[in-house]
N, C-alpha and C. Protein backbone atom coordinates (compact mmCIF):
# COMPACT_ATOMS: atom_id res chain seq x y z
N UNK A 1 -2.75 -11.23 6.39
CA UNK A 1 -3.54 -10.04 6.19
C UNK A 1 -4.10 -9.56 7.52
N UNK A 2 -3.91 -8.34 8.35
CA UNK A 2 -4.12 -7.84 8.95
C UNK A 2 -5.74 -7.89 9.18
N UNK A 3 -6.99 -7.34 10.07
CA UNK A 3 -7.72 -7.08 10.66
C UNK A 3 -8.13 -5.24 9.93
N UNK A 4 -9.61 -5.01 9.07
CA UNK A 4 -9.63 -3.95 8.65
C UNK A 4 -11.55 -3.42 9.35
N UNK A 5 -11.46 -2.27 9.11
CA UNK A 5 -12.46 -1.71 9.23
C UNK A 5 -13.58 -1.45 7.81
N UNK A 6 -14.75 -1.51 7.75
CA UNK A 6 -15.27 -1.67 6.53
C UNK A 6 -16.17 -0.43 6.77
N UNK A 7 -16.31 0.38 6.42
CA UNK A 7 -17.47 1.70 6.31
C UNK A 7 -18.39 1.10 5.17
N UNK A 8 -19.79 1.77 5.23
CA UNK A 8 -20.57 1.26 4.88
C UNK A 8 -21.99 1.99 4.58
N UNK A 9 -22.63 2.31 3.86
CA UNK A 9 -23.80 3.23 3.90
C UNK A 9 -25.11 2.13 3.78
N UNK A 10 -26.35 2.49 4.70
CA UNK A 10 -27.60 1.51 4.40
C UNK A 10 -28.49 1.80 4.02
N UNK A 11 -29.30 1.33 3.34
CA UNK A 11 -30.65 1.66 2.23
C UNK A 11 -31.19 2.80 2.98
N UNK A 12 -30.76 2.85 4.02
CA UNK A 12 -32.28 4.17 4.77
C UNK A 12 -30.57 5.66 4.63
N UNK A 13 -29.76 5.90 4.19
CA UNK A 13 -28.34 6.97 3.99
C UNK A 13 -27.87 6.64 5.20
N UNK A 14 -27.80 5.93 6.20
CA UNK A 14 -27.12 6.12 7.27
C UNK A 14 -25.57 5.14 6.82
N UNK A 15 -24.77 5.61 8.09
CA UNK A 15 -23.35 4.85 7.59
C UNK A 15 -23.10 4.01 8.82
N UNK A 16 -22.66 2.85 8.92
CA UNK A 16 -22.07 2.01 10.12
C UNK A 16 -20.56 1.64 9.31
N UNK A 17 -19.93 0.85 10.42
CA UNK A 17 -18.86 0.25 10.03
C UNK A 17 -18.80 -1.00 10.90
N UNK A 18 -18.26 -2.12 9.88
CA UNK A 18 -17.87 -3.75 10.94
C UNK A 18 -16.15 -3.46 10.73
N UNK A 19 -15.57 -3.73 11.98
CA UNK A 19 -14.30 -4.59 12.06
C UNK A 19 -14.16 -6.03 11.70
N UNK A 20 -13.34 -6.02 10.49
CA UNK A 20 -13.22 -7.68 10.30
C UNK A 20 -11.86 -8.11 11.23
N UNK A 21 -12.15 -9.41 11.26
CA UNK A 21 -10.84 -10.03 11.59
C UNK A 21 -9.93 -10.49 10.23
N UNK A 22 -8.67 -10.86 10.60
CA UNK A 22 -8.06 -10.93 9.21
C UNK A 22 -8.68 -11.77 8.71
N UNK A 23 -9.68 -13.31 9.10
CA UNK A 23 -10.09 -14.04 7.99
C UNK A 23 -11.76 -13.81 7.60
N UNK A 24 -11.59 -12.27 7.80
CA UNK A 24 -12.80 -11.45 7.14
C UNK A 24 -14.29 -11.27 8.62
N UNK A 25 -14.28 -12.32 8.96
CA UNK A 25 -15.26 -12.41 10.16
C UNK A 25 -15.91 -10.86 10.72
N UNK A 26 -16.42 -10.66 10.88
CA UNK A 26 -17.16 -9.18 11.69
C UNK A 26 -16.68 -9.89 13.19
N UNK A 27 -16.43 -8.74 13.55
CA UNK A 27 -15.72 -8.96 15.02
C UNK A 27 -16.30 -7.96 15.80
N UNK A 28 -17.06 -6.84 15.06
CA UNK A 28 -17.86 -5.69 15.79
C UNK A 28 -18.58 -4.71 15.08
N UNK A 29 -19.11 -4.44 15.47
CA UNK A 29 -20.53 -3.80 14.38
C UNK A 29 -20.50 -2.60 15.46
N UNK A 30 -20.97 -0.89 14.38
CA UNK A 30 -20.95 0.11 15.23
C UNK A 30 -22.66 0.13 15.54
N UNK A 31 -23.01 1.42 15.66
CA UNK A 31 -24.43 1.78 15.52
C UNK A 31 -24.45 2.45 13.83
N UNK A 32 -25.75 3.15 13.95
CA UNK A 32 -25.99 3.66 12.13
C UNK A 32 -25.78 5.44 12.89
N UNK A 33 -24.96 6.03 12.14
CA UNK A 33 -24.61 7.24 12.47
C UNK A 33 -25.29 7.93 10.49
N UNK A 34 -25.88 8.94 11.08
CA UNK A 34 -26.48 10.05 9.91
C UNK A 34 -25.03 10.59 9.14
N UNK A 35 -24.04 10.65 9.42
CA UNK A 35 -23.19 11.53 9.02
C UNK A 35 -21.91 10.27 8.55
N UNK A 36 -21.02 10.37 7.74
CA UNK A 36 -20.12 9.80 7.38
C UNK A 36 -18.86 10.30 8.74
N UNK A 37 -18.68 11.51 8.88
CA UNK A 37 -17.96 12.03 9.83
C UNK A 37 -17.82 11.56 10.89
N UNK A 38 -18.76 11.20 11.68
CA UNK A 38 -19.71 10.51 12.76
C UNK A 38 -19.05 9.03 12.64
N UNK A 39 -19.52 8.51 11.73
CA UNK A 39 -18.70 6.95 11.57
C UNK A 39 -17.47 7.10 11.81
N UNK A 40 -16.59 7.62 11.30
CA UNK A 40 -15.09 7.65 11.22
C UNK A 40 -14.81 8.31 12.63
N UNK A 41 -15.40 8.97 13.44
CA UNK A 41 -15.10 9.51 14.77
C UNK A 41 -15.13 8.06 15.54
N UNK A 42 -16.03 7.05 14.90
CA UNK A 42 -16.02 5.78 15.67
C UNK A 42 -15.48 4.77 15.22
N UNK A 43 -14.55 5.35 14.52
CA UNK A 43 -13.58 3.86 13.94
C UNK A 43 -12.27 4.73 15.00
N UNK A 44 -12.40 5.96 14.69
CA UNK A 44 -10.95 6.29 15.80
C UNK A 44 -11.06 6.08 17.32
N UNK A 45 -12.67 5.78 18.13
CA UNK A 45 -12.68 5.59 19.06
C UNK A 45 -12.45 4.38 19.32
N UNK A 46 -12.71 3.29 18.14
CA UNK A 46 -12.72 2.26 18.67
C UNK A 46 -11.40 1.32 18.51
N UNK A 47 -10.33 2.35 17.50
CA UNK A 47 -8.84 2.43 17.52
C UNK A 47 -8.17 2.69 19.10
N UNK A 48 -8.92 3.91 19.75
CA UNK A 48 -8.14 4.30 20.61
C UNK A 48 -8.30 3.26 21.95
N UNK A 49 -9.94 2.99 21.95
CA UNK A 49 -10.04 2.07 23.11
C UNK A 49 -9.81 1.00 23.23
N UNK A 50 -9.96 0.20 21.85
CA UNK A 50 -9.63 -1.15 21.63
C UNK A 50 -8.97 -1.90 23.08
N UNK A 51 -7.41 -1.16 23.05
CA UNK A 51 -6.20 -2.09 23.88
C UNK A 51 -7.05 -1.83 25.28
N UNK A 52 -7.93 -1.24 25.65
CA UNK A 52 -8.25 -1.29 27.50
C UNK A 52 -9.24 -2.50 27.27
N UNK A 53 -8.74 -3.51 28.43
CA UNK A 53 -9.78 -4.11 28.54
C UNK A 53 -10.92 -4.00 29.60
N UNK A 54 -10.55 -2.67 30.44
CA UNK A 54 -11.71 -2.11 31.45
C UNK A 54 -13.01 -1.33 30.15
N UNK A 55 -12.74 -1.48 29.10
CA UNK A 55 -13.71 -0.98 27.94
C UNK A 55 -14.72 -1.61 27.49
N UNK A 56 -14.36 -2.83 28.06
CA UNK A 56 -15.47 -4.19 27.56
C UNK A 56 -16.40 -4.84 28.45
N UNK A 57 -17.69 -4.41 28.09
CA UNK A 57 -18.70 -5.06 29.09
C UNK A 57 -19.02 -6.43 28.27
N UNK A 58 -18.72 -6.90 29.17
CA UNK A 58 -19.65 -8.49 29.04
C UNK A 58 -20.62 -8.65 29.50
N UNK A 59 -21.90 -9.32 28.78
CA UNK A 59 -23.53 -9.37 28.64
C UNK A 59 -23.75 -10.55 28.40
N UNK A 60 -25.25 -10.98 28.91
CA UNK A 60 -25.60 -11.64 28.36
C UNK A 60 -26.74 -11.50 27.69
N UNK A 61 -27.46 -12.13 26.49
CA UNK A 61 -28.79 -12.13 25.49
C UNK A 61 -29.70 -12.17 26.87
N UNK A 62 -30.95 -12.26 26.62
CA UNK A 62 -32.27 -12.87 27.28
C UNK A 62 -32.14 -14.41 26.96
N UNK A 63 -31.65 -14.28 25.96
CA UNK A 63 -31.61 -15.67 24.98
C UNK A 63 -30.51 -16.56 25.52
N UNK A 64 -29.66 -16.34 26.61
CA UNK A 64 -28.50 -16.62 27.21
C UNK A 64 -27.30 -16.86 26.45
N UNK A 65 -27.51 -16.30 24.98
CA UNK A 65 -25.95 -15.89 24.09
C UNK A 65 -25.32 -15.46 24.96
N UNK A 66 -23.92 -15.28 25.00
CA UNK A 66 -22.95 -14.23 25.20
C UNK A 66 -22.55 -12.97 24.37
N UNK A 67 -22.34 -11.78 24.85
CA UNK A 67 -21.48 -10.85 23.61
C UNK A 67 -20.78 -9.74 24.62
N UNK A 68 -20.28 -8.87 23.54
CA UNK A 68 -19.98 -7.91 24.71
C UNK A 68 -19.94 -6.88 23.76
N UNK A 69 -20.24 -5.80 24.80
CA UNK A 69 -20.21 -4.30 24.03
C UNK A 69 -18.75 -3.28 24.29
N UNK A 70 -18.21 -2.61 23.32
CA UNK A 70 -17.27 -1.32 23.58
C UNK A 70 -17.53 -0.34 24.09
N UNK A 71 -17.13 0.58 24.93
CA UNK A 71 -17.26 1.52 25.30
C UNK A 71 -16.52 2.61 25.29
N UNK A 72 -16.60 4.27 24.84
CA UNK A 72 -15.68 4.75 25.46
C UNK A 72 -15.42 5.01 26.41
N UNK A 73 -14.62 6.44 27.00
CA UNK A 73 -14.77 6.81 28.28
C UNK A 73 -15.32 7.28 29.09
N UNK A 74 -16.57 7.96 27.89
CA UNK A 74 -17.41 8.19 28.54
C UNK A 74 -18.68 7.46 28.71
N UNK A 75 -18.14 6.22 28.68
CA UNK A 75 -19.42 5.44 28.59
C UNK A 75 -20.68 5.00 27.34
N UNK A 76 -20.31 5.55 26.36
CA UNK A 76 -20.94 5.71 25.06
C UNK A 76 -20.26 4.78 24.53
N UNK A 77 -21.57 3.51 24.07
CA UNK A 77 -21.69 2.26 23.29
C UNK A 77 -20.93 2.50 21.78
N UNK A 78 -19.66 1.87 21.55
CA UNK A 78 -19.20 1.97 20.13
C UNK A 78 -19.68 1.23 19.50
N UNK A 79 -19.63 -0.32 20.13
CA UNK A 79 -19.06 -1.20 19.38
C UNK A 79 -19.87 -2.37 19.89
N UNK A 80 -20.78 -3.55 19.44
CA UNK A 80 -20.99 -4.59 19.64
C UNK A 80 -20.82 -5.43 18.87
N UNK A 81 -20.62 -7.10 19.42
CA UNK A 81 -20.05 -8.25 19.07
C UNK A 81 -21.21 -8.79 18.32
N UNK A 82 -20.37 -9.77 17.76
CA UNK A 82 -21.84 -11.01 17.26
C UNK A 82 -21.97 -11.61 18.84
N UNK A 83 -23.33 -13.06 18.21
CA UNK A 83 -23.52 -13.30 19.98
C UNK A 83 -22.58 -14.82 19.89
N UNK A 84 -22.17 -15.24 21.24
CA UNK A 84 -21.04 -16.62 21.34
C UNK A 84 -21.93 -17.58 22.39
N UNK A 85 -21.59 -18.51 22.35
CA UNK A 85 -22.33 -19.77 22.73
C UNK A 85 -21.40 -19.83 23.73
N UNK A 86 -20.20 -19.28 24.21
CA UNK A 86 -19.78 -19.68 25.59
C UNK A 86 -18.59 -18.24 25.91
N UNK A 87 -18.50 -18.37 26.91
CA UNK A 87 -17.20 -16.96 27.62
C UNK A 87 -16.24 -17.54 27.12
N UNK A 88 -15.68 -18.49 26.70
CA UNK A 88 -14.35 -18.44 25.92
C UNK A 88 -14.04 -17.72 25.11
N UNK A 89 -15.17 -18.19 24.03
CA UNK A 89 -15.36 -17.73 22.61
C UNK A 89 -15.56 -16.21 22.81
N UNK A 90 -16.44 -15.99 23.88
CA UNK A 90 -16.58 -14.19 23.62
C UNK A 90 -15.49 -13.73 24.21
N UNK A 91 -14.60 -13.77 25.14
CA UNK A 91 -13.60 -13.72 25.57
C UNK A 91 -12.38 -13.33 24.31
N UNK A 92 -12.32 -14.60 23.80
CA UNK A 92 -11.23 -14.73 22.07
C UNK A 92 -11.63 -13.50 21.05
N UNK A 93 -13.27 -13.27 21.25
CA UNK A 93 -13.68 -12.05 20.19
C UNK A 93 -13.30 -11.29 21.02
N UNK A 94 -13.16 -10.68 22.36
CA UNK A 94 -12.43 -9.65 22.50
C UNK A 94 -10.89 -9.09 22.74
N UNK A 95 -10.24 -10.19 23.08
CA UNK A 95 -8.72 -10.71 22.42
C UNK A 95 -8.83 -9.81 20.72
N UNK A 96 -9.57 -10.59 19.88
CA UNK A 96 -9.50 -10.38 18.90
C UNK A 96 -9.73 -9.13 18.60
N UNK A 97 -10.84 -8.52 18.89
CA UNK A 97 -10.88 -7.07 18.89
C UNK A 97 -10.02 -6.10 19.04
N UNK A 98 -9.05 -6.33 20.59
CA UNK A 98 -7.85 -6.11 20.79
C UNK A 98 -6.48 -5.78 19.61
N UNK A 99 -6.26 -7.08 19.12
CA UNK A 99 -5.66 -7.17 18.44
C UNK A 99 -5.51 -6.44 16.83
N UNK A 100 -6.67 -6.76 16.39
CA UNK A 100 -6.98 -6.36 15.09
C UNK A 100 -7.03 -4.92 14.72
N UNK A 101 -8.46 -4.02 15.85
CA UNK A 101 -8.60 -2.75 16.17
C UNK A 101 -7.22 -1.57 15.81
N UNK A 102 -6.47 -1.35 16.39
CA UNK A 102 -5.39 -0.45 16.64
C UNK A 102 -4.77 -0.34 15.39
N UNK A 103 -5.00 0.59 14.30
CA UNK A 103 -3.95 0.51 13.80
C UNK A 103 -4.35 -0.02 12.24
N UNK A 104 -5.68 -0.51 12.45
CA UNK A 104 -6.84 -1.54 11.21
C UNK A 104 -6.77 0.10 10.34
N UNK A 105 -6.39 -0.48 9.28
CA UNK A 105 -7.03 0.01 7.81
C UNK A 105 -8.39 0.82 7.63
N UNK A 106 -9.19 1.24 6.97
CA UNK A 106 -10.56 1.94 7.13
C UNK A 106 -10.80 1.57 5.30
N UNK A 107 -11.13 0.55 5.23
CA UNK A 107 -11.95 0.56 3.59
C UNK A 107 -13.20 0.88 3.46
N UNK A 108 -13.33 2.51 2.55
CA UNK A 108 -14.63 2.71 2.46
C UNK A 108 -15.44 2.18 1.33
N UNK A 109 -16.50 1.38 1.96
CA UNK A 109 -16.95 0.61 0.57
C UNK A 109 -18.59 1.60 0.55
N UNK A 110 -18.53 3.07 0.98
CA UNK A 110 -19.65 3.83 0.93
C UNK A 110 -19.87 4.52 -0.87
């Protein structure tokens, strides 16, 4: 089973979406966009940017987690990770991101 996108509406009307990995995992969480339209503009951005890996900032917590954020081209935050206990692991979530992203399904569960 492929890697899908989940749309999503939250108690306050706003809509986000997580990328799962195929064994369901959240692999990236958007922001809360007012508009349903708005969401889906950021499931195609984060289709289109996915494969660059000059798109991915790597961070660290205060807390010294690891994660990393998406970007487009213009610099506007799509997409952030859960947090990883080492650069491998966040490394593999963005492999994974890679992979899954392009091409992922869009189930609206709004």
């Amino acid at each position: 089973m492929p890697g899908k996108f989940e749309l999503k509406k939250s108690a306050d009307g706003q809509f986000f979406f997580n990328l799962k990995a195929a064994n369901g995992q959240v692999i990236l969480s958007s922001e809360r966009y007012t508009e349903k339209r708005s969401a889906n503009d950021g499931i195609t951005s984060v289709q289109t940017n996915a494969p660059d890996d000059g798109r991915y900032q790597r961070k660290e917590s205060a807390g010294g987690q690891l994660f990393f954020v998406l970007t487009a081209t213009n610099g506007q935050t799509i997409g952030t990770s859960e947090m990883y206990t080492s650069a491998a692991a966040r490394d593999q979530g963005i492999e994974s991101v890679k992979t899954n992203a392009p091409g992922a399904p869009t189930d609206d569960l709004t």
